[in-house]
N, C-alpha and C. Protein backbone atom coordinates (compact mmCIF):
# COMPACT_ATOMS: atom_id res chain seq x y z
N UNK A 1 -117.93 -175.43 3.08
CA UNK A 1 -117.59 -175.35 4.48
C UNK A 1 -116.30 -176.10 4.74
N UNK A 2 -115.50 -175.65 5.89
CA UNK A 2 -114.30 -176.06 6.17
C UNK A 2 -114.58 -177.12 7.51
N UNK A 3 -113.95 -177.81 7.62
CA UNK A 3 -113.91 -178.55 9.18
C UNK A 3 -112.65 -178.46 9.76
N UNK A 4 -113.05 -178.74 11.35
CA UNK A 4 -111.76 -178.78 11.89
C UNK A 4 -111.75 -180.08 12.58
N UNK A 5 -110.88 -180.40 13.35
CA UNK A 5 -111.03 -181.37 14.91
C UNK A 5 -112.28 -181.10 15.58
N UNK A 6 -112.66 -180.24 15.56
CA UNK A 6 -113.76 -179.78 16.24
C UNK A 6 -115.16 -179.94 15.35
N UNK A 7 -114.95 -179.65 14.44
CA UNK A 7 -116.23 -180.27 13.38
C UNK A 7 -116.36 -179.14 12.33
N UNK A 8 -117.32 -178.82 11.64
CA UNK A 8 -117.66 -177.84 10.72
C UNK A 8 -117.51 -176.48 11.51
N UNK A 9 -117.36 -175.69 10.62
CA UNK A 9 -116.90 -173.95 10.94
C UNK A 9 -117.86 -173.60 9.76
N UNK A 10 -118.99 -172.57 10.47
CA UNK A 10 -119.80 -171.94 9.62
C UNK A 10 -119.01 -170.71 9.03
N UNK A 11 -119.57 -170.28 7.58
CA UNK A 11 -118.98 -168.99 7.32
C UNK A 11 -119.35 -167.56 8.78
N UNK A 12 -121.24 -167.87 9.22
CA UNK A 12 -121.10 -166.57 10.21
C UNK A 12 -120.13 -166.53 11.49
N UNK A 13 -119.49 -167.68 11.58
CA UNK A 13 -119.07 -167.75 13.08
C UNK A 13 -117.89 -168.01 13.08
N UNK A 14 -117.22 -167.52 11.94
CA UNK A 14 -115.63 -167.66 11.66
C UNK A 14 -114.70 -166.47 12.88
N UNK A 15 -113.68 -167.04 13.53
CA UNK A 15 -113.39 -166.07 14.61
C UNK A 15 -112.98 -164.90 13.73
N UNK A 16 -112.16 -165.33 12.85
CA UNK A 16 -111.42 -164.05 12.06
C UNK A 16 -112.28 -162.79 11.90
N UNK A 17 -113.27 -162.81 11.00
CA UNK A 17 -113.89 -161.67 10.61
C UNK A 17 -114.86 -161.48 12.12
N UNK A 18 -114.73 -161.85 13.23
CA UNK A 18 -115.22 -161.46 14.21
C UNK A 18 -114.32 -160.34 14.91
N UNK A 19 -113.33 -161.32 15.09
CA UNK A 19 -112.07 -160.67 15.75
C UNK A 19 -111.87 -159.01 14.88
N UNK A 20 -111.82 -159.11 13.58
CA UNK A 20 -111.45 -157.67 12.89
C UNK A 20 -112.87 -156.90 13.30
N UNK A 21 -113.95 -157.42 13.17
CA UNK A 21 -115.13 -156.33 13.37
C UNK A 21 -115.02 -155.92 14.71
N UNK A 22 -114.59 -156.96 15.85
CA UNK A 22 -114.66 -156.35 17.29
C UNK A 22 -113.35 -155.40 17.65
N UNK A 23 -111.97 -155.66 17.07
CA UNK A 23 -111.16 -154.41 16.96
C UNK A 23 -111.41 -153.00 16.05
N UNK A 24 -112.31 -153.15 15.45
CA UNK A 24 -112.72 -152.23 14.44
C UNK A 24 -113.49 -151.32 15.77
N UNK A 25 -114.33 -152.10 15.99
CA UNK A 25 -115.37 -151.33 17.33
C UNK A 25 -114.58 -150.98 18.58
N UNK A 26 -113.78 -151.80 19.04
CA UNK A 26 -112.68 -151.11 19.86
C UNK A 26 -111.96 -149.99 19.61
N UNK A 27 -111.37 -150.13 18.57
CA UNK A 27 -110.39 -149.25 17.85
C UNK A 27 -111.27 -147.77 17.83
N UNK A 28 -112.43 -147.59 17.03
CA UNK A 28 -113.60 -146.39 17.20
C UNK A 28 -113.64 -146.05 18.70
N UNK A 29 -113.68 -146.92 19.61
CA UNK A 29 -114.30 -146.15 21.33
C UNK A 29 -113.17 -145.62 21.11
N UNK A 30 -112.34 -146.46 21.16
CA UNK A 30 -110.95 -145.36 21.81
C UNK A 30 -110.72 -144.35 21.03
N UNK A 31 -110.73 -144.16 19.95
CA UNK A 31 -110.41 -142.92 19.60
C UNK A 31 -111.79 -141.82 19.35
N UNK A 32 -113.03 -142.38 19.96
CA UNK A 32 -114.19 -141.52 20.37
C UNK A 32 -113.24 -141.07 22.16
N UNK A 33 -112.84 -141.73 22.76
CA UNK A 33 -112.04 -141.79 24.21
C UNK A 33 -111.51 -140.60 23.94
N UNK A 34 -110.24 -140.75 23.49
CA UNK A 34 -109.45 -139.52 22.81
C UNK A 34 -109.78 -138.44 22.13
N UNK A 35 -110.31 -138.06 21.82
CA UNK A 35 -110.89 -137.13 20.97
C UNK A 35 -111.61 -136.41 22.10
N UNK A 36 -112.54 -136.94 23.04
CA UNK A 36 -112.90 -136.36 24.15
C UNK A 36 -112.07 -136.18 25.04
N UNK A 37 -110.73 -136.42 25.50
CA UNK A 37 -110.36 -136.17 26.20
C UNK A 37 -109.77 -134.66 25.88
N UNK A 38 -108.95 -134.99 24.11
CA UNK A 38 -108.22 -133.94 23.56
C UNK A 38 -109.75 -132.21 23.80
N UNK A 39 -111.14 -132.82 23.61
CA UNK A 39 -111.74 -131.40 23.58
C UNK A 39 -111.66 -131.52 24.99
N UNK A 40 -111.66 -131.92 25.96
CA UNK A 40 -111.68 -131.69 27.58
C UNK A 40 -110.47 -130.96 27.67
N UNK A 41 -109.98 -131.27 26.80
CA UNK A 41 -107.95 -130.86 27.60
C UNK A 41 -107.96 -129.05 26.89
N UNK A 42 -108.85 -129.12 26.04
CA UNK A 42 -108.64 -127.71 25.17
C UNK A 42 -109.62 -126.49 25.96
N UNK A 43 -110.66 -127.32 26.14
CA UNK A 43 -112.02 -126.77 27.11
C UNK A 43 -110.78 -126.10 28.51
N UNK A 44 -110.27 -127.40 28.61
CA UNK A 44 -109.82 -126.68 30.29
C UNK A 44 -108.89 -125.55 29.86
N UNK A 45 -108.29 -125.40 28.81
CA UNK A 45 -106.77 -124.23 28.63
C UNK A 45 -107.93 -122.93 27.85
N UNK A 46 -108.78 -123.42 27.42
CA UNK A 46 -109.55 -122.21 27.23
C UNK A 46 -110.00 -121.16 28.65
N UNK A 47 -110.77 -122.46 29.52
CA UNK A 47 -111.22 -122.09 31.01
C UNK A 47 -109.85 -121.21 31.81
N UNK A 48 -109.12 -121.80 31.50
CA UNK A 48 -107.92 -121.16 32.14
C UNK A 48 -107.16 -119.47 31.51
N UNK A 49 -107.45 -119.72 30.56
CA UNK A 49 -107.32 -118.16 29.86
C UNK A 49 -108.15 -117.72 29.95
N UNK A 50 -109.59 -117.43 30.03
CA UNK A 50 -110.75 -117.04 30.56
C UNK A 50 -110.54 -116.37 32.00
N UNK A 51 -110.06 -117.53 32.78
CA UNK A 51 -109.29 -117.08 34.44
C UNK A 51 -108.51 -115.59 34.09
N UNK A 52 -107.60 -116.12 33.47
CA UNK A 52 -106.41 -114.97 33.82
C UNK A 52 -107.18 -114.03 33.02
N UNK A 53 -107.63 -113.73 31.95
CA UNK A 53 -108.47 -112.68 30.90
C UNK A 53 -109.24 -111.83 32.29
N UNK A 54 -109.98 -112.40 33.09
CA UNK A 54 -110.61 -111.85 33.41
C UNK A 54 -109.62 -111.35 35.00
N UNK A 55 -108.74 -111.83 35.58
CA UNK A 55 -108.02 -111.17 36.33
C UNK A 55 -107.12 -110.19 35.87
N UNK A 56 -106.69 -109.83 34.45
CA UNK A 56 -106.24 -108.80 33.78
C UNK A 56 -107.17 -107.70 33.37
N UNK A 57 -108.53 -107.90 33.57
CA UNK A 57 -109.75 -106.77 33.69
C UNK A 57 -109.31 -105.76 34.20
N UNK A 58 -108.96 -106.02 35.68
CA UNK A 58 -108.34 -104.32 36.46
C UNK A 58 -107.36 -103.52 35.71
N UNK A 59 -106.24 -104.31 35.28
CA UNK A 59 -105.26 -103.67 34.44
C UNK A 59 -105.52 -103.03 33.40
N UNK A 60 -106.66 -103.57 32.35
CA UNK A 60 -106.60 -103.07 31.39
C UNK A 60 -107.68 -101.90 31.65
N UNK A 61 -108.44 -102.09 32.46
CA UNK A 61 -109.58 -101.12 33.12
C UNK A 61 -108.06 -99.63 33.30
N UNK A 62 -107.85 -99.66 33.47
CA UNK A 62 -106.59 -98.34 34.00
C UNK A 62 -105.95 -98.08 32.94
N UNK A 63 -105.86 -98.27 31.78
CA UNK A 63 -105.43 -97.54 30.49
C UNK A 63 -106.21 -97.10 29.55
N UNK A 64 -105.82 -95.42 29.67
CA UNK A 64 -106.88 -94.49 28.72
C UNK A 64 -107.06 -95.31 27.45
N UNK A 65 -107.99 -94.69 27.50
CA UNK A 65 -108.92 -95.09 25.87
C UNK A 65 -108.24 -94.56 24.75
N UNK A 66 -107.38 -93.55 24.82
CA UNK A 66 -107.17 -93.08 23.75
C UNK A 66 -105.56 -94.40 23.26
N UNK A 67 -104.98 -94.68 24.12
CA UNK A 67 -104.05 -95.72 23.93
C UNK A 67 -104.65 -97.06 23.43
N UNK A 68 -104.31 -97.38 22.02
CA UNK A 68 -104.84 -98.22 21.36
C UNK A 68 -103.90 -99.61 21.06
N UNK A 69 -102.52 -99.70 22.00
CA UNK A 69 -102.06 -100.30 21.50
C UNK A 69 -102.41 -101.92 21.69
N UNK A 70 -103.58 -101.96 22.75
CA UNK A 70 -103.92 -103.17 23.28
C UNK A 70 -105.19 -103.46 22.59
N UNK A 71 -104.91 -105.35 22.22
CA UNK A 71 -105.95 -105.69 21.66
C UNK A 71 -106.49 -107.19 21.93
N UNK A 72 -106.97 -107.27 23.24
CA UNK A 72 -107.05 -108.65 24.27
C UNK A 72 -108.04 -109.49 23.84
N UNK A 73 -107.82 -110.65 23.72
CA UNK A 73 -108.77 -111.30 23.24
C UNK A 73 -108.41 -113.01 23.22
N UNK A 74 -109.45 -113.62 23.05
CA UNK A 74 -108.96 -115.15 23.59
C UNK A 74 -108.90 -116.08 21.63
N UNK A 75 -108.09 -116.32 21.27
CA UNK A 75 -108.52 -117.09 20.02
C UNK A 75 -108.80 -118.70 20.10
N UNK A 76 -109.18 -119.23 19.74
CA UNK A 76 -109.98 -120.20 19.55
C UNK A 76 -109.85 -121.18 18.75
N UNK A 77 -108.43 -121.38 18.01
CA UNK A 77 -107.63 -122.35 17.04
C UNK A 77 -107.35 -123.68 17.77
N UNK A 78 -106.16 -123.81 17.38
CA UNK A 78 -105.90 -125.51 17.45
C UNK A 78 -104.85 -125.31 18.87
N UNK A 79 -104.16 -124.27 19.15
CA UNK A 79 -104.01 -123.53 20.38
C UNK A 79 -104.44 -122.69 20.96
N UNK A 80 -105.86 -122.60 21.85
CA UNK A 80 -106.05 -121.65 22.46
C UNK A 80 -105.17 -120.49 22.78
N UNK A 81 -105.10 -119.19 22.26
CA UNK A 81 -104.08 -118.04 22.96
C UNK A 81 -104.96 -116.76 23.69
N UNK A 82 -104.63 -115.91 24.53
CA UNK A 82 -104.83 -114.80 24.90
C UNK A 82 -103.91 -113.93 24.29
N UNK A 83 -104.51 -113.01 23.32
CA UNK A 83 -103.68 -112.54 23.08
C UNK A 83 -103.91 -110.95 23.79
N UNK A 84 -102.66 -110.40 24.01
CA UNK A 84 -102.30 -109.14 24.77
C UNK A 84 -102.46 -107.79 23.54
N UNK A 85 -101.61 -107.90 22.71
CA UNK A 85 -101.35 -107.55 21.43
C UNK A 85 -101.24 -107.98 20.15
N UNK A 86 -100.54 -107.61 19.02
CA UNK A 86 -100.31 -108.08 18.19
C UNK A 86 -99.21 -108.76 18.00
N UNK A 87 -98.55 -108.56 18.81
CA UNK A 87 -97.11 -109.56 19.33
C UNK A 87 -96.55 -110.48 20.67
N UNK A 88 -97.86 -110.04 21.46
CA UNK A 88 -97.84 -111.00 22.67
C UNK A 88 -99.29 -111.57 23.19
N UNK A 89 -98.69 -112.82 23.31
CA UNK A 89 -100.17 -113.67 23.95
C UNK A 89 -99.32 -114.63 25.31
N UNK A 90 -100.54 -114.77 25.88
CA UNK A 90 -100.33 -116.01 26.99
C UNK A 90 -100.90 -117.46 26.39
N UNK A 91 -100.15 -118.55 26.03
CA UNK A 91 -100.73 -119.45 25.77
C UNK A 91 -100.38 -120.84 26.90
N UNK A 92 -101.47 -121.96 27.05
CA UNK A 92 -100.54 -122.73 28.50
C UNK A 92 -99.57 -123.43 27.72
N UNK A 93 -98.74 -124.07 28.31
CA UNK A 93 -98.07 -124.83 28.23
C UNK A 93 -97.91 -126.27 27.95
N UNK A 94 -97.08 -127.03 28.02
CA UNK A 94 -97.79 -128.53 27.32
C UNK A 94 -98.57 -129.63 28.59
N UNK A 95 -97.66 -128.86 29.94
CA UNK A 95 -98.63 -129.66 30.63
C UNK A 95 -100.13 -128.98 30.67
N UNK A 96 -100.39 -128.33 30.25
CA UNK A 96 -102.05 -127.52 29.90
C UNK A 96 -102.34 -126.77 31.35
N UNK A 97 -101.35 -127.03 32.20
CA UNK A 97 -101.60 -125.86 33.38
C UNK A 97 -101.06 -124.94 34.02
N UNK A 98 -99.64 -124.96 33.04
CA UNK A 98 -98.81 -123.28 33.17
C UNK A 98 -98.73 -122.44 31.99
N UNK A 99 -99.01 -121.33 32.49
CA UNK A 99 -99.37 -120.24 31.69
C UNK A 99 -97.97 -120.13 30.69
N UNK A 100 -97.74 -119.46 29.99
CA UNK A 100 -96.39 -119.25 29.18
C UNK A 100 -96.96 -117.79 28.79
N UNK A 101 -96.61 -116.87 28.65
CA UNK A 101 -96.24 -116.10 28.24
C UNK A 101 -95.02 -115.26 26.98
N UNK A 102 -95.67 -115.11 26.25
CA UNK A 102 -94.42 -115.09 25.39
C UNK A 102 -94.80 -113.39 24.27
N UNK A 103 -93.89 -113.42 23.64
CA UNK A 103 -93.57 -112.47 22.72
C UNK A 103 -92.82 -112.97 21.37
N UNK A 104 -94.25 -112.45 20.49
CA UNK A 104 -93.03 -112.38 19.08
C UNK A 104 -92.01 -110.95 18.26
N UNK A 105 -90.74 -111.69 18.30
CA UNK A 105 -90.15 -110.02 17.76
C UNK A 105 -89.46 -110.92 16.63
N UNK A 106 -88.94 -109.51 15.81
CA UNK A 106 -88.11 -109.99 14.95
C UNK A 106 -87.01 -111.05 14.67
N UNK A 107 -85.96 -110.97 15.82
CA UNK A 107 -85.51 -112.24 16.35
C UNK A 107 -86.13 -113.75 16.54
N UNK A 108 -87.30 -113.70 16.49
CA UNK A 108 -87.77 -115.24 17.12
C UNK A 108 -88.70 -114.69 18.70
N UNK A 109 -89.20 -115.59 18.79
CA UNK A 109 -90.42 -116.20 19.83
C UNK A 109 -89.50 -116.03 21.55
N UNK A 110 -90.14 -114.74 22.11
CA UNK A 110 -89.43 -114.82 23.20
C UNK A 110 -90.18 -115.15 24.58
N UNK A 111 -89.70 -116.41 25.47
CA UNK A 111 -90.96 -116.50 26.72
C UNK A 111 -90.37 -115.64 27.93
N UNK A 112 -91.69 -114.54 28.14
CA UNK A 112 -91.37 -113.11 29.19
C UNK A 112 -91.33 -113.97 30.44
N UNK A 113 -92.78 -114.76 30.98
CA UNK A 113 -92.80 -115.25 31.83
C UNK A 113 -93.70 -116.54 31.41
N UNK A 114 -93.28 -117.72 32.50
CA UNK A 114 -94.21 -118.97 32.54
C UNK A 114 -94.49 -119.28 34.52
N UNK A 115 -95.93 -119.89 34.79
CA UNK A 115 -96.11 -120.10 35.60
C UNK A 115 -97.44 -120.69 35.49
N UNK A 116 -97.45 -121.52 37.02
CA UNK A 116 -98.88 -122.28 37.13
C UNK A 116 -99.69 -121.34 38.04
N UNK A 117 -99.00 -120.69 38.22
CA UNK A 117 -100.33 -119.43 38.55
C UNK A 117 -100.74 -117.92 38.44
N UNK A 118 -101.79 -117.41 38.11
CA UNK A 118 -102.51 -116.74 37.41
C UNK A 118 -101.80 -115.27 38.04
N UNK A 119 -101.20 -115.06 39.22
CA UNK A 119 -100.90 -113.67 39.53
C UNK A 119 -99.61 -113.71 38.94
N UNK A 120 -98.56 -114.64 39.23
CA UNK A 120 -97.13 -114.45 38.61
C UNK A 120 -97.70 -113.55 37.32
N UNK A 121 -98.30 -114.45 36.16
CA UNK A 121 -98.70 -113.90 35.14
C UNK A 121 -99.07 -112.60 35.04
N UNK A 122 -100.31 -112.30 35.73
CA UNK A 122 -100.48 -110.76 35.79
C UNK A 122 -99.41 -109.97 36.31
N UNK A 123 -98.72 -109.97 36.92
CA UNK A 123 -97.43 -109.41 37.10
C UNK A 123 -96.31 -109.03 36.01
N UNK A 124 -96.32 -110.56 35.30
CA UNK A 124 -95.17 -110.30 33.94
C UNK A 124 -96.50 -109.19 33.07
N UNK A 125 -97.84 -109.44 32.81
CA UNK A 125 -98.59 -108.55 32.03
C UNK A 125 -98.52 -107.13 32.40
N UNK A 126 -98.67 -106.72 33.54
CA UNK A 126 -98.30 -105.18 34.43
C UNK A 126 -96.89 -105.03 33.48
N UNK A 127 -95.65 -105.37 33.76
CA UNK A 127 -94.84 -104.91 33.24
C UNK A 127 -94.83 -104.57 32.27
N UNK A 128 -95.28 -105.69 31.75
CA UNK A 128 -95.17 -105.55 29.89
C UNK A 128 -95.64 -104.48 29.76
N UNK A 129 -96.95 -104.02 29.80
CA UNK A 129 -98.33 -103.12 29.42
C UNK A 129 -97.27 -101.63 29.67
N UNK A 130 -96.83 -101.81 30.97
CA UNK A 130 -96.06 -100.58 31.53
C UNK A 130 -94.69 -99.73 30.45
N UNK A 131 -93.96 -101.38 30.07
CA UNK A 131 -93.05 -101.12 28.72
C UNK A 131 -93.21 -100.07 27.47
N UNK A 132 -94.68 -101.32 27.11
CA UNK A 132 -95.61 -100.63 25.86
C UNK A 132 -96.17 -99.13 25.64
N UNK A 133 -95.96 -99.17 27.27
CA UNK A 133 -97.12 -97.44 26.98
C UNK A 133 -95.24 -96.28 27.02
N UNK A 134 -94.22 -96.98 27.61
CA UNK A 134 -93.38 -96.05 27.75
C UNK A 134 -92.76 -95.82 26.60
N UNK A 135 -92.85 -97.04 25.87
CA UNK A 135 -92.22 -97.05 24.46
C UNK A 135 -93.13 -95.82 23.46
N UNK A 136 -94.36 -96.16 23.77
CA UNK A 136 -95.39 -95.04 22.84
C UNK A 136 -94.73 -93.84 23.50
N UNK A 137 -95.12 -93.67 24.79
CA UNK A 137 -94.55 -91.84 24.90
C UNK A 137 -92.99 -91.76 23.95
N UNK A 138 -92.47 -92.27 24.73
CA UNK A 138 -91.11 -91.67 23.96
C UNK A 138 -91.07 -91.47 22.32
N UNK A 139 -91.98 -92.85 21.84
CA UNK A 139 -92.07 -91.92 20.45
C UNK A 139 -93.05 -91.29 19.73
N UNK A 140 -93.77 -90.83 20.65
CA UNK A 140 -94.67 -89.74 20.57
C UNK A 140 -93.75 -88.15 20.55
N UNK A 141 -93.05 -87.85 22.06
CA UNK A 141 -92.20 -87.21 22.25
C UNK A 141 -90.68 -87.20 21.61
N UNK A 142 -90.43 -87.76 21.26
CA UNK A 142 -89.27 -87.00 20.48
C UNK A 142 -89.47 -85.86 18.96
N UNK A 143 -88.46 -85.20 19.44
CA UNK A 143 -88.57 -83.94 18.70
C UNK A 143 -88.13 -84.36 16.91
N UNK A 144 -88.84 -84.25 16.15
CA UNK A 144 -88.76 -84.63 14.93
C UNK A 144 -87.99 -83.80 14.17
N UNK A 145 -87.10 -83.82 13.73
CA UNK A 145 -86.59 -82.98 12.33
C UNK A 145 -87.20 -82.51 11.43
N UNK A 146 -86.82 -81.19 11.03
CA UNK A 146 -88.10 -81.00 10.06
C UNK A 146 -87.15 -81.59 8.99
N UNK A 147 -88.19 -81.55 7.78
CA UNK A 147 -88.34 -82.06 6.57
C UNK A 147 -87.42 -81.29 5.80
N UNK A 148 -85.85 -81.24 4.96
CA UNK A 148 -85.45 -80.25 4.49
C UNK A 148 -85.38 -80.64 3.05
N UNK A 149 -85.66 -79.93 2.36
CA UNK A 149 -85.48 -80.53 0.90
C UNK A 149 -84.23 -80.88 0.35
N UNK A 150 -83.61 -81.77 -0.30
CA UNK A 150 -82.22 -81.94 -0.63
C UNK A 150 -81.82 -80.68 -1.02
N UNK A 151 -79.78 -80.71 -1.01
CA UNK A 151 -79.41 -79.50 -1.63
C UNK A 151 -79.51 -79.96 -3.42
N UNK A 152 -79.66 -79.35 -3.55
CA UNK A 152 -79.99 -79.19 -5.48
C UNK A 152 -78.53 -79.17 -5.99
N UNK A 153 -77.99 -80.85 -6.98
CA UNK A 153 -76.95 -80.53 -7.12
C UNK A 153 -76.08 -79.56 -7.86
N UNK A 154 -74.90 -79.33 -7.92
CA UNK A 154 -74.27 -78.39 -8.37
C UNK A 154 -74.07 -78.83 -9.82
N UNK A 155 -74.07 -77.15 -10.55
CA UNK A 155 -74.25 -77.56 -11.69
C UNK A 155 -73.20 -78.64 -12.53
N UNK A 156 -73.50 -79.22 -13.42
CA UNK A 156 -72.76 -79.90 -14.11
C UNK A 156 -71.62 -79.40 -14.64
N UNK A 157 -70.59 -79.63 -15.23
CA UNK A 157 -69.44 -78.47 -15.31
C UNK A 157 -69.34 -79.49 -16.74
N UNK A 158 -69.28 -78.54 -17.69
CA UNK A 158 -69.13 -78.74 -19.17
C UNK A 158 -67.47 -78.86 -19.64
N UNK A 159 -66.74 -78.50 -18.13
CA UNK A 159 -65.29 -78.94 -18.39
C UNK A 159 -64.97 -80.52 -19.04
N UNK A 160 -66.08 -81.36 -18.36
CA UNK A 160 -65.71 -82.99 -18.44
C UNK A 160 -65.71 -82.94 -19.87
N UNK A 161 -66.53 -82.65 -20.70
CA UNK A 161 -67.03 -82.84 -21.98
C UNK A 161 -65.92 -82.09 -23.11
N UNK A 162 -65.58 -81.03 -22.91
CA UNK A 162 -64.10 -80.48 -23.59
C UNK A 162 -62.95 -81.22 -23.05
N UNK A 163 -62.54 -82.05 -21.85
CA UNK A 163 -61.84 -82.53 -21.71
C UNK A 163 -61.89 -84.15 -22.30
N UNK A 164 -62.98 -84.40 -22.44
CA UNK A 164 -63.34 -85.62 -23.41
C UNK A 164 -63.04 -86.11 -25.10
N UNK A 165 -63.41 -84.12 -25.51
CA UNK A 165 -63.16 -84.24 -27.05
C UNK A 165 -61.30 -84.20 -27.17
N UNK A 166 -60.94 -83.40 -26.12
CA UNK A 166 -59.02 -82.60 -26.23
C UNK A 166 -58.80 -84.29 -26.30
N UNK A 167 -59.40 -85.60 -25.33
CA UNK A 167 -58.34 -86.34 -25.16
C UNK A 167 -58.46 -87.56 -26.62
N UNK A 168 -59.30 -87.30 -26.77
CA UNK A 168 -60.31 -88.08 -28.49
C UNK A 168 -59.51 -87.64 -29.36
N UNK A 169 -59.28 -86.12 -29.57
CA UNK A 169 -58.49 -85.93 -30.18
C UNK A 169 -57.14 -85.82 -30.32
N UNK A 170 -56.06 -85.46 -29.30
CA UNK A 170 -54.74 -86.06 -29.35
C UNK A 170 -54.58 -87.56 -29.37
N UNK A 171 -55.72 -88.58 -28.65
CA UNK A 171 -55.67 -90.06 -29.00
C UNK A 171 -55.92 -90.15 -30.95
N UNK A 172 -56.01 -89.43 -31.33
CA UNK A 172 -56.34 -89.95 -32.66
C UNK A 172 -55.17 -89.46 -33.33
N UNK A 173 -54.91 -87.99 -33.27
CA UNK A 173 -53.71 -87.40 -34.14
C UNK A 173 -52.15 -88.81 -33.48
N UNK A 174 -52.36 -88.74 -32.05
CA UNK A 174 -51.55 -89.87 -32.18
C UNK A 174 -51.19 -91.16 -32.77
N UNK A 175 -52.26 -92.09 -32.76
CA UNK A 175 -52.58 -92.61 -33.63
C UNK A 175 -52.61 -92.49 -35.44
N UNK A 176 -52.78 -91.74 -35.89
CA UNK A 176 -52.43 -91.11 -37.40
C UNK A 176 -51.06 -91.42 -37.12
N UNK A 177 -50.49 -90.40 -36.28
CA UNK A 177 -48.72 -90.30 -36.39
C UNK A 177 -47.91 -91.68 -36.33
N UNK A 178 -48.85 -92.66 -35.58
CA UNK A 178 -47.87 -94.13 -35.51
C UNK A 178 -48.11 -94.52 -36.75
N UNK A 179 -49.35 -94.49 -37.46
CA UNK A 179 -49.92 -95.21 -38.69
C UNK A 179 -48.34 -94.30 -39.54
N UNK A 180 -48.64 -93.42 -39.37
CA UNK A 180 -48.09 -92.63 -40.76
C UNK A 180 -46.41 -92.81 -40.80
N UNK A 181 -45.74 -92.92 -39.51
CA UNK A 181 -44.57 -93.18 -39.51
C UNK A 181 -44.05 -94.44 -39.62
N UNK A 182 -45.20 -95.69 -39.45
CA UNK A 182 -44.98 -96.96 -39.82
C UNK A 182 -45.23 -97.08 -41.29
N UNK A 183 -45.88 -96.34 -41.90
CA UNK A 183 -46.25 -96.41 -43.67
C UNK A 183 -44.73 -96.00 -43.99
N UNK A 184 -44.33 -94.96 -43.42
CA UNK A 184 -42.95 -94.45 -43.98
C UNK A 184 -41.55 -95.18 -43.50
N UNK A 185 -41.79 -96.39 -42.98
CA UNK A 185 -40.62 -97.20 -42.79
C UNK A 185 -40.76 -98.05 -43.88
N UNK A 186 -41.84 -98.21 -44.08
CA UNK A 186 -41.91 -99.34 -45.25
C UNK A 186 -41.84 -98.92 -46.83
N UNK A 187 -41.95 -97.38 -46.97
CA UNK A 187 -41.08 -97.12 -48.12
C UNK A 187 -39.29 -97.11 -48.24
């Protein structure tokens, strides 16, 4: 045992290993604190896409069945999204209570519309939806080319190949002739 001014200090009643066990237990609430707040904060942006999901009911209620390009649905990751399609969702924002709206294209991540309330949104969704279906007609409707088979090329011309051996061969008789007239300087 240790003493102080104060007298003996038991090993159970040492402040130190008090002090670490009671920040240890602090340290746990709070981040039991947090952790609940973070599922409260996700709960509410779920609740909130739920909102607008279900105020986009009418809209999607009004496009034939046979148009498949819509595929609505809420996902359930580490960001809640609504998604519209396969390239657009509404997800909120960082303050967790404006909607964002966005689109992915080839270019990069584009935001159509953002707002803290649920009709702006359905509004940018009307458009969009309206885009999507005009884009399908038109390429439904355009008139297709038919299919033509290539032209079949023209025949090969057997000229290249006689003009190959003529030049093989004056390159060579030439050749002989330098050989042969340089042999005959040197006699």
């Amino acid at each position: 045992m240790s003493e102080t001014s104060n007298g003996p200090i038991h090993p159970s009643t040492e402040s130190r290993p008090l002090r670490l066990r009671e920040a240890l237990r602090q340290a746990r609430i709070e981040a039991a604190d947090r952790t609940g707040v973070v599922v409260d904060l996700r709960d509410a942006e779920v609740a909130r896409l739920e909102i607008l999901n279900e105020a986009l009911d009418p809209l999607f209620d009004q496009i034939p069945d046979q148009i498949d390009l819509f595929d609505r649905g809420i996902s359930q990751g580490e960001t809640p999204r609504l998604w519209l399609d396969v390239v657009a969702h509404v997800a909120m924002g960082r303050d967790k209570r404006q909607y964002r709206f966005v689109q992915d294209t080839r270019h990069g991540r584009i935001v159509i519309a953002e707002s803290h309330e649920a009709s702006a949104i359905v509004r940018a969704v009307t458009d969009y939806v309206a885009r999507r279906m005009v884009e399908r007609e038109r390429a439904f409707s355009v008139p297709r080319e038919p299919i033509v088979a290539p032209m079949a090329a023209p025949p090969r011309r057997r000229n290249g190949l006689w003009l190959f051996l003529l030049g093989f061969a004056l390159g060579a008789a030439a050749l002989f002739g330098v050989a042969f007239y340089a042999a005959m300087q040197q006699l």
